[in-house]
Protein backbone atom coordinates (compact mmCIF):
# COMPACT_ATOMS: atom_id res chain seq x y z
CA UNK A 1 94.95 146.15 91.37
CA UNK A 2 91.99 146.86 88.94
CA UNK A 3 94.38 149.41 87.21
CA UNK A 4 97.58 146.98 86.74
CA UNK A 5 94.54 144.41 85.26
CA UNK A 6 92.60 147.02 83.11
CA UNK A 7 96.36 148.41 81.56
CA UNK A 8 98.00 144.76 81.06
CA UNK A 9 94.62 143.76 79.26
CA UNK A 10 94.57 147.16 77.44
CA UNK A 11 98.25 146.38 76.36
CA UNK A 12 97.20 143.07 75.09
CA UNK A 13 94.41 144.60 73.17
CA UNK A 14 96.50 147.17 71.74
CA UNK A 15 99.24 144.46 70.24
CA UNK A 16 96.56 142.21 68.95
CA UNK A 17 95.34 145.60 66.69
CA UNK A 18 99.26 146.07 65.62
CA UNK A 19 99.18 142.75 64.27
CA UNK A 20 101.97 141.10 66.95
CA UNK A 21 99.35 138.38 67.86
CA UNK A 22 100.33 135.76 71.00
CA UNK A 23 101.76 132.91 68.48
CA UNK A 24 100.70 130.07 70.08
CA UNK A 25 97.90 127.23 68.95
CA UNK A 26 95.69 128.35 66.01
CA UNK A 27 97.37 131.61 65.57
CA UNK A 28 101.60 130.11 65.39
CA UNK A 29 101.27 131.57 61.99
CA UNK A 30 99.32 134.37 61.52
CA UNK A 31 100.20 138.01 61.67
CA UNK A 32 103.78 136.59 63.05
CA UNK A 33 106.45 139.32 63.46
CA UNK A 34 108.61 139.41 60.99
CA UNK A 35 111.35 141.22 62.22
CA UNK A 36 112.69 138.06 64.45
CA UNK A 37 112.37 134.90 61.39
CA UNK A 38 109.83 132.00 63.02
CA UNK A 39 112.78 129.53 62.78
CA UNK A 40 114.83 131.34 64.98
CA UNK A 41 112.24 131.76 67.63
CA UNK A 42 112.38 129.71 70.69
CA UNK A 43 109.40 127.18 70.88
CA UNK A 44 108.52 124.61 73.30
CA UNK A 45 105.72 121.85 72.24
CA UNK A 46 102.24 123.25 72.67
CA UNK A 47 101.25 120.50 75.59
CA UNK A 48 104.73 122.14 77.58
CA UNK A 49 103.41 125.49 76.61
CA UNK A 50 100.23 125.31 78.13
CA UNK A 51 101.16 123.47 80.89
CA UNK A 52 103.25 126.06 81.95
CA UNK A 53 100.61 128.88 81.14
CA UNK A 54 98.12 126.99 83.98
CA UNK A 55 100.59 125.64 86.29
CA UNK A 56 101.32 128.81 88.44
CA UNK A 57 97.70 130.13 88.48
CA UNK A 58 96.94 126.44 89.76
CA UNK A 59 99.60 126.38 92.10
CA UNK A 60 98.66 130.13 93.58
CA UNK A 61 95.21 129.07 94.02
CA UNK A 62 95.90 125.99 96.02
CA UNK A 63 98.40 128.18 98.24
CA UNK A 64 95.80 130.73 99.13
CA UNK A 65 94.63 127.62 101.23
CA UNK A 66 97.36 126.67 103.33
CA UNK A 67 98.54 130.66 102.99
CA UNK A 68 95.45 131.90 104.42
CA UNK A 69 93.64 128.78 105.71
CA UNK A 70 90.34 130.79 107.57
CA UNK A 71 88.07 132.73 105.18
CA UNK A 72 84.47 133.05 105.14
CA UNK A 73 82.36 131.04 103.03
CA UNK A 74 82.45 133.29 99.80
CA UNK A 75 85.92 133.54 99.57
CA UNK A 76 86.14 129.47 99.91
CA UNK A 77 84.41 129.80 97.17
CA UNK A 78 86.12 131.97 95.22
CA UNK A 79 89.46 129.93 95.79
CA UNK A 80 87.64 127.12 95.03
CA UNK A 81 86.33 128.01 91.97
CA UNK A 82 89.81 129.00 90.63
CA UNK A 83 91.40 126.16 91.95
CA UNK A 84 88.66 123.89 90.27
CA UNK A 85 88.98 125.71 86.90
CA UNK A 86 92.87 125.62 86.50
CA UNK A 87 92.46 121.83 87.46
CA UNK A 88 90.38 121.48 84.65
CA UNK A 89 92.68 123.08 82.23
CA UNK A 90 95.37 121.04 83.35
CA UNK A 91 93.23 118.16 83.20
CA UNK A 92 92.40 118.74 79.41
CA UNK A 93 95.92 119.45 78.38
CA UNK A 94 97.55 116.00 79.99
CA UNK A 95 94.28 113.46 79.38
CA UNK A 96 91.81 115.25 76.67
CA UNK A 97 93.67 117.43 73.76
CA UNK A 98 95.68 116.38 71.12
CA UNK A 99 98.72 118.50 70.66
CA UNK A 100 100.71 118.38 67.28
CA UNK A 101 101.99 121.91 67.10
CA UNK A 102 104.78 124.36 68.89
CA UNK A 103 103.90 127.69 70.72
CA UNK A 104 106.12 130.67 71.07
CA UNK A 105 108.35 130.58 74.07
CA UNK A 106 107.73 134.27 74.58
CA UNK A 107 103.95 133.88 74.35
CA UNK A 108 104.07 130.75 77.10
CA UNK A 109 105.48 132.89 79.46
CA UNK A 110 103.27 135.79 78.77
CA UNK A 111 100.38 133.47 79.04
CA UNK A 112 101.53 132.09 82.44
CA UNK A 113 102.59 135.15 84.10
CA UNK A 114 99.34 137.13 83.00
CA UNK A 115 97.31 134.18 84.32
CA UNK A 116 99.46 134.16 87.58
CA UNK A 117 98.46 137.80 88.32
CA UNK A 118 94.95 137.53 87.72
CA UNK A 119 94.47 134.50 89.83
CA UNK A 120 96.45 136.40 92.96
CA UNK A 121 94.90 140.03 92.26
CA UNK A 122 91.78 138.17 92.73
CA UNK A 123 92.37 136.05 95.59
CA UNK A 124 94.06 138.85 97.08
CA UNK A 125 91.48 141.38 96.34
CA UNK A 126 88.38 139.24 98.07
CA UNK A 127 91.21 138.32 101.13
CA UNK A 128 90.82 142.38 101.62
CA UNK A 129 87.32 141.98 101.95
CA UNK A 130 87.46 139.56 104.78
CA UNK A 131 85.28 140.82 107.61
CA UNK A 132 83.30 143.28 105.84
CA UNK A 133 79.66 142.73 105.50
CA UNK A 134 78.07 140.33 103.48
CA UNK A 135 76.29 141.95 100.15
CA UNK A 136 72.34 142.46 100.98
CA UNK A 137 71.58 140.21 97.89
CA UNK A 138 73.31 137.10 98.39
CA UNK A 139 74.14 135.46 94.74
CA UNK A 140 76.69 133.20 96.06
CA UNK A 141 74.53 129.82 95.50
CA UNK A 142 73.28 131.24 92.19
CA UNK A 143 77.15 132.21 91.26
CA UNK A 144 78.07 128.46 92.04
CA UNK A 145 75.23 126.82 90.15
CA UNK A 146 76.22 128.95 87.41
CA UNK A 147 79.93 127.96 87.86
CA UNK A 148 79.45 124.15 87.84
CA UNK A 149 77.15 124.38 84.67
CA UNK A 150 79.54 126.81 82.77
CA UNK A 151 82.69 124.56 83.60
CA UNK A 152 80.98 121.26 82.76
CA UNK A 153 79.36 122.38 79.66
CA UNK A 154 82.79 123.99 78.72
CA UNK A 155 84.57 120.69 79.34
CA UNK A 156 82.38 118.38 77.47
CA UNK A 157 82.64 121.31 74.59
CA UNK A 158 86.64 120.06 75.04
CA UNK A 159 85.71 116.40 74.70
CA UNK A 160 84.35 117.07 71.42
CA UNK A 161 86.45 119.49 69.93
CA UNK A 162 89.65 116.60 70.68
CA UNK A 163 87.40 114.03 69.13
CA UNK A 164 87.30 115.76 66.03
CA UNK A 165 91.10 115.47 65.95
CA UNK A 166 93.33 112.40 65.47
CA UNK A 167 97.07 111.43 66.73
CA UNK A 168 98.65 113.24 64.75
CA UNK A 169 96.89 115.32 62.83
CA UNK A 170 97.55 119.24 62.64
CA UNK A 171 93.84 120.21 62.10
CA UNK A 172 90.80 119.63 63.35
CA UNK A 173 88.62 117.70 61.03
CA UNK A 174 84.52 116.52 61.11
CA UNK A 175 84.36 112.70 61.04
CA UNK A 176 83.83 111.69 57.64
CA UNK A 177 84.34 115.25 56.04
CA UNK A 178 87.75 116.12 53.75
CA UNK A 179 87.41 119.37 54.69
CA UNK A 180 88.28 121.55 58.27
CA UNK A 181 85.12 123.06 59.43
CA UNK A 182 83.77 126.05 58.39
CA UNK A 183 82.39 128.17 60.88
CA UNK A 184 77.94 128.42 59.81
CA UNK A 185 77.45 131.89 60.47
CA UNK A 186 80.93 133.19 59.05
CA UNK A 187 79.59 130.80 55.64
CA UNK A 188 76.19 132.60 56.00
CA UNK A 189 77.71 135.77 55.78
CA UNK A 190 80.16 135.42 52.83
CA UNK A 191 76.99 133.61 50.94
CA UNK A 192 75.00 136.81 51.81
CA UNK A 193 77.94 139.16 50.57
CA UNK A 194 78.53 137.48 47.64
CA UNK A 195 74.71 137.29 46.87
CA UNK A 196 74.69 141.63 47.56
CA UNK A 197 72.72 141.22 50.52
CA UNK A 198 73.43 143.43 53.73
CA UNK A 199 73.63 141.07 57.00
CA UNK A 200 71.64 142.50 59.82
């Protein structure tokens, strides 16, 4: 399972270097392959799109419960956690995020199906650990304090990011500015360039 996981994200890697980027969200139009035309590819609306990239992983997550309803306590957690997070993205997508764009059809699918594996290679994987013993350091409260700040911190991030964004508008924009924001440290780094200064 760790080899299907390590080649499908090497493959991704790979294709991201050749230029044949997923076309979905911020990068619909860059490094798009040119031998199929962008008007002739089939695109779905962005909200569809990433509905459909979360829905199966959500859905297998929420079946590993009724599929295999006694675990130990780790592996509640584990499907918990994944069930919790997909929620979330679902969440965002139907009550936080502005969509004003189209994805890739091809891309959605990719997206959902790669999603889909991970979430059942990892259920899957921790099922096959069921009755072995428990590890002699036991990070499992740690993991889920870590867990519940990471995911909250990363949806309020959300909440922000759709504020900065109007019905619709096709960019994100800072209240009050003209322009889309500029990332600081990308800024600091042209300013040091064009000043002949090496950036450690």
């Amino acid at each position: 399972m760790s080899a299907i996981s390590i080649v499908s994200m090497g493959n991704a890697g790979i294709m991201e270097l050749k230029g044949k980027h997923m076309q979905y969200s911020k990068l619909w139009n860059f490094g798009v392959d040119q031998k199929i035309p962008a008007d002739k590819k089939a695109k779905i609306a962005s909200k569809t799109g990433m509905i459909l990239g979360y829905t199966p992983a959500f859905v297998a997550a929420i079946g590993s419960f009724f599929l295999v309803p006694v675990g130990d306590y780790r592996f509640d957690l584990l499907r918990s956690a994944i069930t919790i997070h997909f929620f979330k993205r679902i969440f965002e997508v139907l009550f936080v995020h502005k969509y004003s764009g189209f994805m890739d059809t091809e891309a959605a699918i990719a997206i959902s199906i790669s999603y889909l594996v991970h979430t059942a290679t990892m259920i899957y994987s921790h099922y096959l650990t069921l009755g072995f013993p428990e590890p002699q350091t036991d990070l499992k409260y740690v993991g889920a304090l870590l867990f519940l700040v990471g995911i909250s911190g990363n949806f309020y991030h959300h909440y922000l990011l759709s504020k900065l964004r109007t019905k619709g508008m096709a960019e994100r924009r800072v209240p009050g500015q003209d322009y889309p924001p500029f990332p600081v440290p990308f800024k600091d780094f042209l300013d040091a360039r064009s000043k002949g200064k090496d950036m450690d």
